[in-house]
Every structure is written in structure tokens, then in C-alpha cells.
N, C-alpha and C. Protein backbone atom coordinates (compact mmCIF):
# COMPACT_ATOMS: atom_id res chain seq x y z
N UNK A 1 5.65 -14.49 -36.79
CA UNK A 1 5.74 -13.06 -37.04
C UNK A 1 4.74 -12.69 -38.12
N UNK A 2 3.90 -11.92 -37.67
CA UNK A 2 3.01 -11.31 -38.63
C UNK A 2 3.88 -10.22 -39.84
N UNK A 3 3.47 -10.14 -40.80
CA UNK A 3 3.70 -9.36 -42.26
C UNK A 3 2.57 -8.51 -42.13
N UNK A 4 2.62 -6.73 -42.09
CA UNK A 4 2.22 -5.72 -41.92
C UNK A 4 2.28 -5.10 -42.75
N UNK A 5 1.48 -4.97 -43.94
CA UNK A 5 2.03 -3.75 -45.13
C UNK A 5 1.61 -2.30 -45.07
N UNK A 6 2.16 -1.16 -44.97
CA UNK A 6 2.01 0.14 -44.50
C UNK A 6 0.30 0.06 -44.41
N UNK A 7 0.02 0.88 -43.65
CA UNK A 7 -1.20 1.14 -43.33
C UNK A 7 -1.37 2.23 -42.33
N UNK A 8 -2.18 3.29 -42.59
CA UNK A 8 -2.39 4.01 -41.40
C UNK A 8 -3.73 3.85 -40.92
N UNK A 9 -3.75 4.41 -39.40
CA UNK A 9 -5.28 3.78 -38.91
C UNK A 9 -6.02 5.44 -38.32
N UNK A 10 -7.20 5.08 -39.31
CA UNK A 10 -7.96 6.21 -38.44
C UNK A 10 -8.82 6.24 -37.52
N UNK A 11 -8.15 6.67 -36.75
CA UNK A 11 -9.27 6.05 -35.03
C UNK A 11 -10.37 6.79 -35.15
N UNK A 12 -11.04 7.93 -35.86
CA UNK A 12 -11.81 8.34 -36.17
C UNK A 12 -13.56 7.33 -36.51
N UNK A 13 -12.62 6.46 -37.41
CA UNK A 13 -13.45 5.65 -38.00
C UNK A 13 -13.46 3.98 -36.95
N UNK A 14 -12.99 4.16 -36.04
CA UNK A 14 -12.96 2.70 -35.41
C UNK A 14 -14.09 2.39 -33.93
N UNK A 15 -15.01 1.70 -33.98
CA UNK A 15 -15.47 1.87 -32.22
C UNK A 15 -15.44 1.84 -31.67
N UNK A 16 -15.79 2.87 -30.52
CA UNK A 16 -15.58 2.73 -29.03
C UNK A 16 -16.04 1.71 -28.19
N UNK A 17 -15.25 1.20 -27.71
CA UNK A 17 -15.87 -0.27 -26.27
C UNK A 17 -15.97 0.12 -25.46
N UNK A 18 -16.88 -0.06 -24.39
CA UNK A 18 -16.85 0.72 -23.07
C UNK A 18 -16.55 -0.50 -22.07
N UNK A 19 -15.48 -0.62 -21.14
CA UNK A 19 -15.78 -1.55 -20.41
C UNK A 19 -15.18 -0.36 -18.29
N UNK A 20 -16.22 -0.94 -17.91
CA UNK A 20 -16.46 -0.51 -16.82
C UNK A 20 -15.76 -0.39 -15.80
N UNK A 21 -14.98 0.21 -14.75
CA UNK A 21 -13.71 -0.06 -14.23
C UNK A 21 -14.44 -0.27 -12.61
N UNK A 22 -14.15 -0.37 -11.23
CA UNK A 22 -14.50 -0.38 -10.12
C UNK A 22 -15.39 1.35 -9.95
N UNK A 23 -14.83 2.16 -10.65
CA UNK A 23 -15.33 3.23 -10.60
C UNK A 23 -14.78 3.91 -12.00
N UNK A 24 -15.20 4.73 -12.85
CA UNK A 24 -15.49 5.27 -14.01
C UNK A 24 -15.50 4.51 -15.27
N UNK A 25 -14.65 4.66 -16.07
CA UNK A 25 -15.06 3.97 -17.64
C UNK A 25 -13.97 3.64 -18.20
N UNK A 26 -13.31 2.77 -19.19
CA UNK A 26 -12.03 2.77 -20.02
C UNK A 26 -13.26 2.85 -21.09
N UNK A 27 -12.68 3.46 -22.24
CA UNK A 27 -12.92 3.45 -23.78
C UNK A 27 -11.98 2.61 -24.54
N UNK A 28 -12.18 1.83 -25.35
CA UNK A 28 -11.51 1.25 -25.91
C UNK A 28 -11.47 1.24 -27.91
N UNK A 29 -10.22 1.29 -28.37
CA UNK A 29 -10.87 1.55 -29.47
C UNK A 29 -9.64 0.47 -30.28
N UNK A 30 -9.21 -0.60 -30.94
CA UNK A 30 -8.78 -1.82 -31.16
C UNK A 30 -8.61 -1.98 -32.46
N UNK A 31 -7.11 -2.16 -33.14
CA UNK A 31 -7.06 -2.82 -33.56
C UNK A 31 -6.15 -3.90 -33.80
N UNK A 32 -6.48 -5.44 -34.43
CA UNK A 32 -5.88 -6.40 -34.18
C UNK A 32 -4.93 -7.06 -35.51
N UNK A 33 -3.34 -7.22 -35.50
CA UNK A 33 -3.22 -8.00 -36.16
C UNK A 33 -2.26 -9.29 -35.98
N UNK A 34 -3.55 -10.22 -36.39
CA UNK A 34 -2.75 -11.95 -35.64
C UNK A 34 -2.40 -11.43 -33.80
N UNK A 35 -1.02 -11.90 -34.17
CA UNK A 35 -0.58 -11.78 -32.40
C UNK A 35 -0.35 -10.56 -31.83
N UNK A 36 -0.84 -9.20 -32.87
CA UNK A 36 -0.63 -7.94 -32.43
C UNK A 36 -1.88 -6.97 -31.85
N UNK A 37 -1.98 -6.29 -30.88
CA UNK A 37 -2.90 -5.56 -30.46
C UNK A 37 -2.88 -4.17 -30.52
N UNK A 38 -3.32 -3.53 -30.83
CA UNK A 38 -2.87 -1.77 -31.04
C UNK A 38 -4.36 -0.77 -30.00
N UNK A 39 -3.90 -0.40 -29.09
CA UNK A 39 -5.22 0.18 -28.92
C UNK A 39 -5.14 1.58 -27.73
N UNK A 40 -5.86 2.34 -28.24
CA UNK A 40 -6.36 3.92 -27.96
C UNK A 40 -7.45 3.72 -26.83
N UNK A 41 -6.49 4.00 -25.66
CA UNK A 41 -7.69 4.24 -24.59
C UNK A 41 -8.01 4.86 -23.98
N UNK A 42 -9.31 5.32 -23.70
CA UNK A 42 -9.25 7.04 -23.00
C UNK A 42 -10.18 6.42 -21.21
N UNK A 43 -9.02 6.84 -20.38
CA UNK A 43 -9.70 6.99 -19.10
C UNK A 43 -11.14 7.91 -18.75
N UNK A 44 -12.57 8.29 -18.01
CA UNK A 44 -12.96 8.94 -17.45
C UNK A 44 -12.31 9.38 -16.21
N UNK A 45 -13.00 10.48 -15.48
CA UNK A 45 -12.21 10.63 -14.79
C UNK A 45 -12.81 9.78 -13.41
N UNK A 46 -11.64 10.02 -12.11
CA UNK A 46 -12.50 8.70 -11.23
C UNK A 46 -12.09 7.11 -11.50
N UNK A 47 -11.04 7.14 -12.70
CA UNK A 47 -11.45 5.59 -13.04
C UNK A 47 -10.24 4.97 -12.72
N UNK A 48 -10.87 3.72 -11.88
CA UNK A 48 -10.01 2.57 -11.30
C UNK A 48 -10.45 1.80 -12.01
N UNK A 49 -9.32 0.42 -12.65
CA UNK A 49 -9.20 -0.21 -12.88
C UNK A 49 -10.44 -1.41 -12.32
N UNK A 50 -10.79 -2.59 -13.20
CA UNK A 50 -11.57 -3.59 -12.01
C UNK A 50 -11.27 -4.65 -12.10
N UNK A 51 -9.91 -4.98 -12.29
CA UNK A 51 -9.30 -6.26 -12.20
C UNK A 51 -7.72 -5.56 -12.20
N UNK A 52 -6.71 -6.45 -11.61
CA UNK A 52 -5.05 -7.03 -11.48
C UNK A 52 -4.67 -7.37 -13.11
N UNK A 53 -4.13 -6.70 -14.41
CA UNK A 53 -3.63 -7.55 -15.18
C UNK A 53 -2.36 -8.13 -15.10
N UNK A 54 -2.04 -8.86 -15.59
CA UNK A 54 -1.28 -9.53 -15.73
C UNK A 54 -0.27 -9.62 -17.09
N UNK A 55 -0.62 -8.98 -18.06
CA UNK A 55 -0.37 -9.25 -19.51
C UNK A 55 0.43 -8.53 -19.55
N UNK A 56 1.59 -8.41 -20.39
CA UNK A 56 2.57 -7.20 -20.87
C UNK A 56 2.29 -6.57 -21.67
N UNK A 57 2.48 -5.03 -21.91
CA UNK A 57 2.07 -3.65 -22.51
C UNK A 57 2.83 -3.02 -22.70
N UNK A 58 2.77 -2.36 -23.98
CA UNK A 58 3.94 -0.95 -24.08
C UNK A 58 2.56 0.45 -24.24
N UNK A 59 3.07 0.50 -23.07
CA UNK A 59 1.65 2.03 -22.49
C UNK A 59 2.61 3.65 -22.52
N UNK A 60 2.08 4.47 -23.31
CA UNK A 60 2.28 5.27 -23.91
C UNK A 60 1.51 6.75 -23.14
N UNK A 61 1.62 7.27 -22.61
CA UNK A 61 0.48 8.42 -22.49
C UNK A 61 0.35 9.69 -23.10
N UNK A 62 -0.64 9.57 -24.10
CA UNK A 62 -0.67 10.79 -24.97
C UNK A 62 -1.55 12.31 -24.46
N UNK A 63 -2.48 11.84 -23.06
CA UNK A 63 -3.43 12.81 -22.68
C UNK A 63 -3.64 12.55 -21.30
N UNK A 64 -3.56 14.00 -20.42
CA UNK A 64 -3.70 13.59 -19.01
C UNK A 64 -2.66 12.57 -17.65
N UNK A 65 -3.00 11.99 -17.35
CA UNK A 65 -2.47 11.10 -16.38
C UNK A 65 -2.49 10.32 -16.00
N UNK A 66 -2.19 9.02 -15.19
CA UNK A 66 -2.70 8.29 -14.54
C UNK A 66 -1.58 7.15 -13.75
N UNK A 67 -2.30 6.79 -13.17
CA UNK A 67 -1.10 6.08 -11.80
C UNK A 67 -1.40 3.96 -12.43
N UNK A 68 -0.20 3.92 -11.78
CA UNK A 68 0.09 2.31 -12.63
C UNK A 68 0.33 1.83 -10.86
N UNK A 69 -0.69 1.09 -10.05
CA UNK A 69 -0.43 0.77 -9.36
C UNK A 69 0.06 -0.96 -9.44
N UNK A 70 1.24 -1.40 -8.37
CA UNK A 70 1.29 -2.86 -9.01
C UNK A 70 1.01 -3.40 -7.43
N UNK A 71 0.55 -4.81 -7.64
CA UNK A 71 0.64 -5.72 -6.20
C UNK A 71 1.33 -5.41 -5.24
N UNK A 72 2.50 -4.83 -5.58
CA UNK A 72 3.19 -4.76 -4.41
C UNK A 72 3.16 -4.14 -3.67
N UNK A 73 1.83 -2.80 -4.01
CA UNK A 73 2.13 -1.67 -3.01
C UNK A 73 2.88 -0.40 -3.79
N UNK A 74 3.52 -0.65 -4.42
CA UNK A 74 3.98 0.65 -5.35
C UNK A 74 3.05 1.01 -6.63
N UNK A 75 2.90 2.24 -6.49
CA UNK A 75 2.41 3.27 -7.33
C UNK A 75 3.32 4.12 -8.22
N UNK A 76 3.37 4.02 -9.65
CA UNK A 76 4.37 4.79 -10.37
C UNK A 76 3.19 6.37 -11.07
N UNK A 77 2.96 7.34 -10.90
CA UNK A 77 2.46 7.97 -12.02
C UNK A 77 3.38 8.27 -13.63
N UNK A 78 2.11 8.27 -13.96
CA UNK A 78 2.56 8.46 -15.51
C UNK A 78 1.97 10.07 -16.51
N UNK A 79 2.30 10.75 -16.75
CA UNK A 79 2.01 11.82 -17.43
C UNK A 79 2.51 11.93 -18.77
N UNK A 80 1.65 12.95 -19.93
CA UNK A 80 1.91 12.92 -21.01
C UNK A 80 3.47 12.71 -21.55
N UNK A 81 3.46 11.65 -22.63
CA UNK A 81 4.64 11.89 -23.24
C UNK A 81 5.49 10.44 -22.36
N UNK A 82 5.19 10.07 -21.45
CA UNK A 82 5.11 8.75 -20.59
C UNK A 82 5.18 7.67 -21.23
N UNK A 83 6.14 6.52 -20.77
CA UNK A 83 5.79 5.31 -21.29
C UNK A 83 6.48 4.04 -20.54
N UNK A 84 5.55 2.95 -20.68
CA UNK A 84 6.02 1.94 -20.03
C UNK A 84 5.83 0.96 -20.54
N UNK A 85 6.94 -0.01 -20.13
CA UNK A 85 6.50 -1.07 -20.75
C UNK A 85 7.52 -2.61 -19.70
N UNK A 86 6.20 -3.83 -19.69
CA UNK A 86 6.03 -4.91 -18.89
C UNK A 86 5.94 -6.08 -19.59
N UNK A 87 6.59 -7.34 -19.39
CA UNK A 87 6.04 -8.31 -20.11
C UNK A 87 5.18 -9.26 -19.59
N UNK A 88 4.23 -10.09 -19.73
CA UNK A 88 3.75 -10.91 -19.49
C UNK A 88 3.71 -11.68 -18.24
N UNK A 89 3.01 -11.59 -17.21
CA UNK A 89 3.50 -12.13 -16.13
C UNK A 89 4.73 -12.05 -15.45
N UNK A 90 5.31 -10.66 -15.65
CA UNK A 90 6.12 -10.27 -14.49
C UNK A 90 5.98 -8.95 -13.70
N UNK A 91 4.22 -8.80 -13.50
CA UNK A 91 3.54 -7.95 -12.64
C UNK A 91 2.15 -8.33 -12.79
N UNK A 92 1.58 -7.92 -11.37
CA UNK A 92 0.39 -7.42 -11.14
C UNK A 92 0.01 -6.17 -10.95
N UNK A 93 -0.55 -5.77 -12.15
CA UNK A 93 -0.92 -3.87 -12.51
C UNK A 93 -2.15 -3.43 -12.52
N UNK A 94 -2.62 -2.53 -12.50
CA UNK A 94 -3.79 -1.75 -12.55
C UNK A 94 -3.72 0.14 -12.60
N UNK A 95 -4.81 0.50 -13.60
CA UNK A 95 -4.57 1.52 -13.72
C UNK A 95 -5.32 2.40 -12.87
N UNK A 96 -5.51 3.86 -12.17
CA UNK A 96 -6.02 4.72 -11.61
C UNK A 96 -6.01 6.09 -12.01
N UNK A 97 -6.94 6.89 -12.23
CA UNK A 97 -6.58 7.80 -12.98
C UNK A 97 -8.06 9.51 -12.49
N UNK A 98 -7.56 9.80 -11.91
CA UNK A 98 -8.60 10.58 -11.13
C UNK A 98 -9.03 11.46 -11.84
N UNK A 99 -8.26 12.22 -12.98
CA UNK A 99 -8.78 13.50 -14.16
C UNK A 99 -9.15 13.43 -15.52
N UNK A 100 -8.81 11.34 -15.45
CA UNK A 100 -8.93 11.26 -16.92
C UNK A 100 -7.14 10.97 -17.71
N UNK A 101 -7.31 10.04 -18.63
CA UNK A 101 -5.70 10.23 -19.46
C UNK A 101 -6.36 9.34 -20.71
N UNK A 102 -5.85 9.89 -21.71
CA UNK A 102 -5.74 8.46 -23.36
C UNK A 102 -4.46 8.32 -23.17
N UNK A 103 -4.11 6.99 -23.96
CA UNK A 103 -3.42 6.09 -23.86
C UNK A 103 -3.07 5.12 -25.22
N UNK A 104 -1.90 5.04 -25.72
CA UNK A 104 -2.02 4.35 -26.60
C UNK A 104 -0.86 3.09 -26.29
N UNK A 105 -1.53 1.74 -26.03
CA UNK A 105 -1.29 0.65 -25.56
C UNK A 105 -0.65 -0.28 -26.63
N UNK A 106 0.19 -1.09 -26.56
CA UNK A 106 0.50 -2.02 -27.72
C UNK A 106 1.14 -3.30 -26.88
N UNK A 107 0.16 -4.14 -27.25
CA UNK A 107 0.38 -5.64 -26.73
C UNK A 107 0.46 -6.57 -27.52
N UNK A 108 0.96 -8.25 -27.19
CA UNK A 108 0.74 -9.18 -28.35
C UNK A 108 1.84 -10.31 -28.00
N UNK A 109 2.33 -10.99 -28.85
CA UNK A 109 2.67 -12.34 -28.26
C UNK A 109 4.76 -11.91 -28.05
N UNK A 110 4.73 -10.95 -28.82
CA UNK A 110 6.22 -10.62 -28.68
C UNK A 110 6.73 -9.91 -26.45
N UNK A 111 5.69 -9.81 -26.22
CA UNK A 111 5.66 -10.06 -25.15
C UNK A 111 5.62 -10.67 -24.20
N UNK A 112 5.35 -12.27 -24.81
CA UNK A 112 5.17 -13.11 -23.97
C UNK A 112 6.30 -13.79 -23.08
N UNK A 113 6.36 -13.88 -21.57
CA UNK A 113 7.46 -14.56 -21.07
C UNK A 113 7.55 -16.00 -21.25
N UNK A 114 8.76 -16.01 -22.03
CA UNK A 114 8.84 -17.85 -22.43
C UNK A 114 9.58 -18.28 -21.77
């Protein structure tokens, strides 16, 4: 268990990652502590996912929309004020998001299926 002493984060000041989806963009903006992940992500619009994750998430939607498709064929949408959350290898997910959505994601080892 990580030890966290108050801190607030200004995403203002943090950088954007761009990583590329099958079609539009995720933004990524990160931060890490030890086994914890915190991160602000803003869909383009158009944007599919370009890989199946696998990892567990507590996904939050603060802007816009977007659809959580899993392996199986089911599609959940998600709209502002939205939230979900998966652990570790007990789905195959991907996001889709045709108008655009941010997102504030929180992952890390307290998720992990043991």
C-alpha cells in the first residue's frame, strides 16, 4: 500500500500523450503513484479504441460520451456523470466514442484479480 500525503494535481500543468486509436486519438495526461495510476483522458471524435484491454479501471465520465464495448458482443454506453468499474482480467473492453468524451480513469494493483 502506497502512503499518499494530500496533494492536489493540476492537469493544467501535466502532458499530453497522444496515442492513436484504429481511428481518432486518446489524449492522455498521467499521473503515477507506485501501484497507482490516475489519468485524464480526452477522446477525439471518431475514436475507436486499437487494442482489447484487459486491465481493470474505475472509468468515470466527466465530458461527452462513449460506448464500452466488451468481447462478447455487448455494448454498454456511458454519459457524463457515468462510471464503471472492472477488475483485471475479467473482461475484454474497448472504448468507442463518435463525438468525443474526457474521462477520468483510475487503475493500479488494488485491482488486480488474485
Amino acid at each position: 500500500m502506497n502512503i499518499i500525503p494530500f496533494k492536489t494535481i493540476d492537469w493544467t500543468s501535466i502532458e499530453k500523450t497522444e496515442y492513436k486509436g484504429e481511428t481518432g486519438v486518446a489524449y492522455w495526461q498521467t499521473i503515477q503513484f507506485g501501484g497507482l495510476r490516475i489519468r485524464l483522458v480526452e477522446y477525439t471524435n471518431s475514436y475507436l479504441a486499437d487494442h482489447w484491454c484487459q486491465k481493470g479501471h474505475i472509468v468515470h465520465c466527466l465530458e461527452g460520451e462513449f460506448i464500452t464495448e466488451l468481447s462478447t458482443g455487448e455494448r454498454i454506453k456511458h454519459s457524463k456523470g457515468d462510471t464503471y468499474v472492472v477488475s483485471d482480467e475479467l473482461s475484454s473492453h474497448r472504448s468507442v466514442s463518435a463525438n468525443g468524451a474526457k474521462l477520468l480513469i483510475i487503475d493500479g494493483d488494488f485491482l488486480k484479480n488474485k
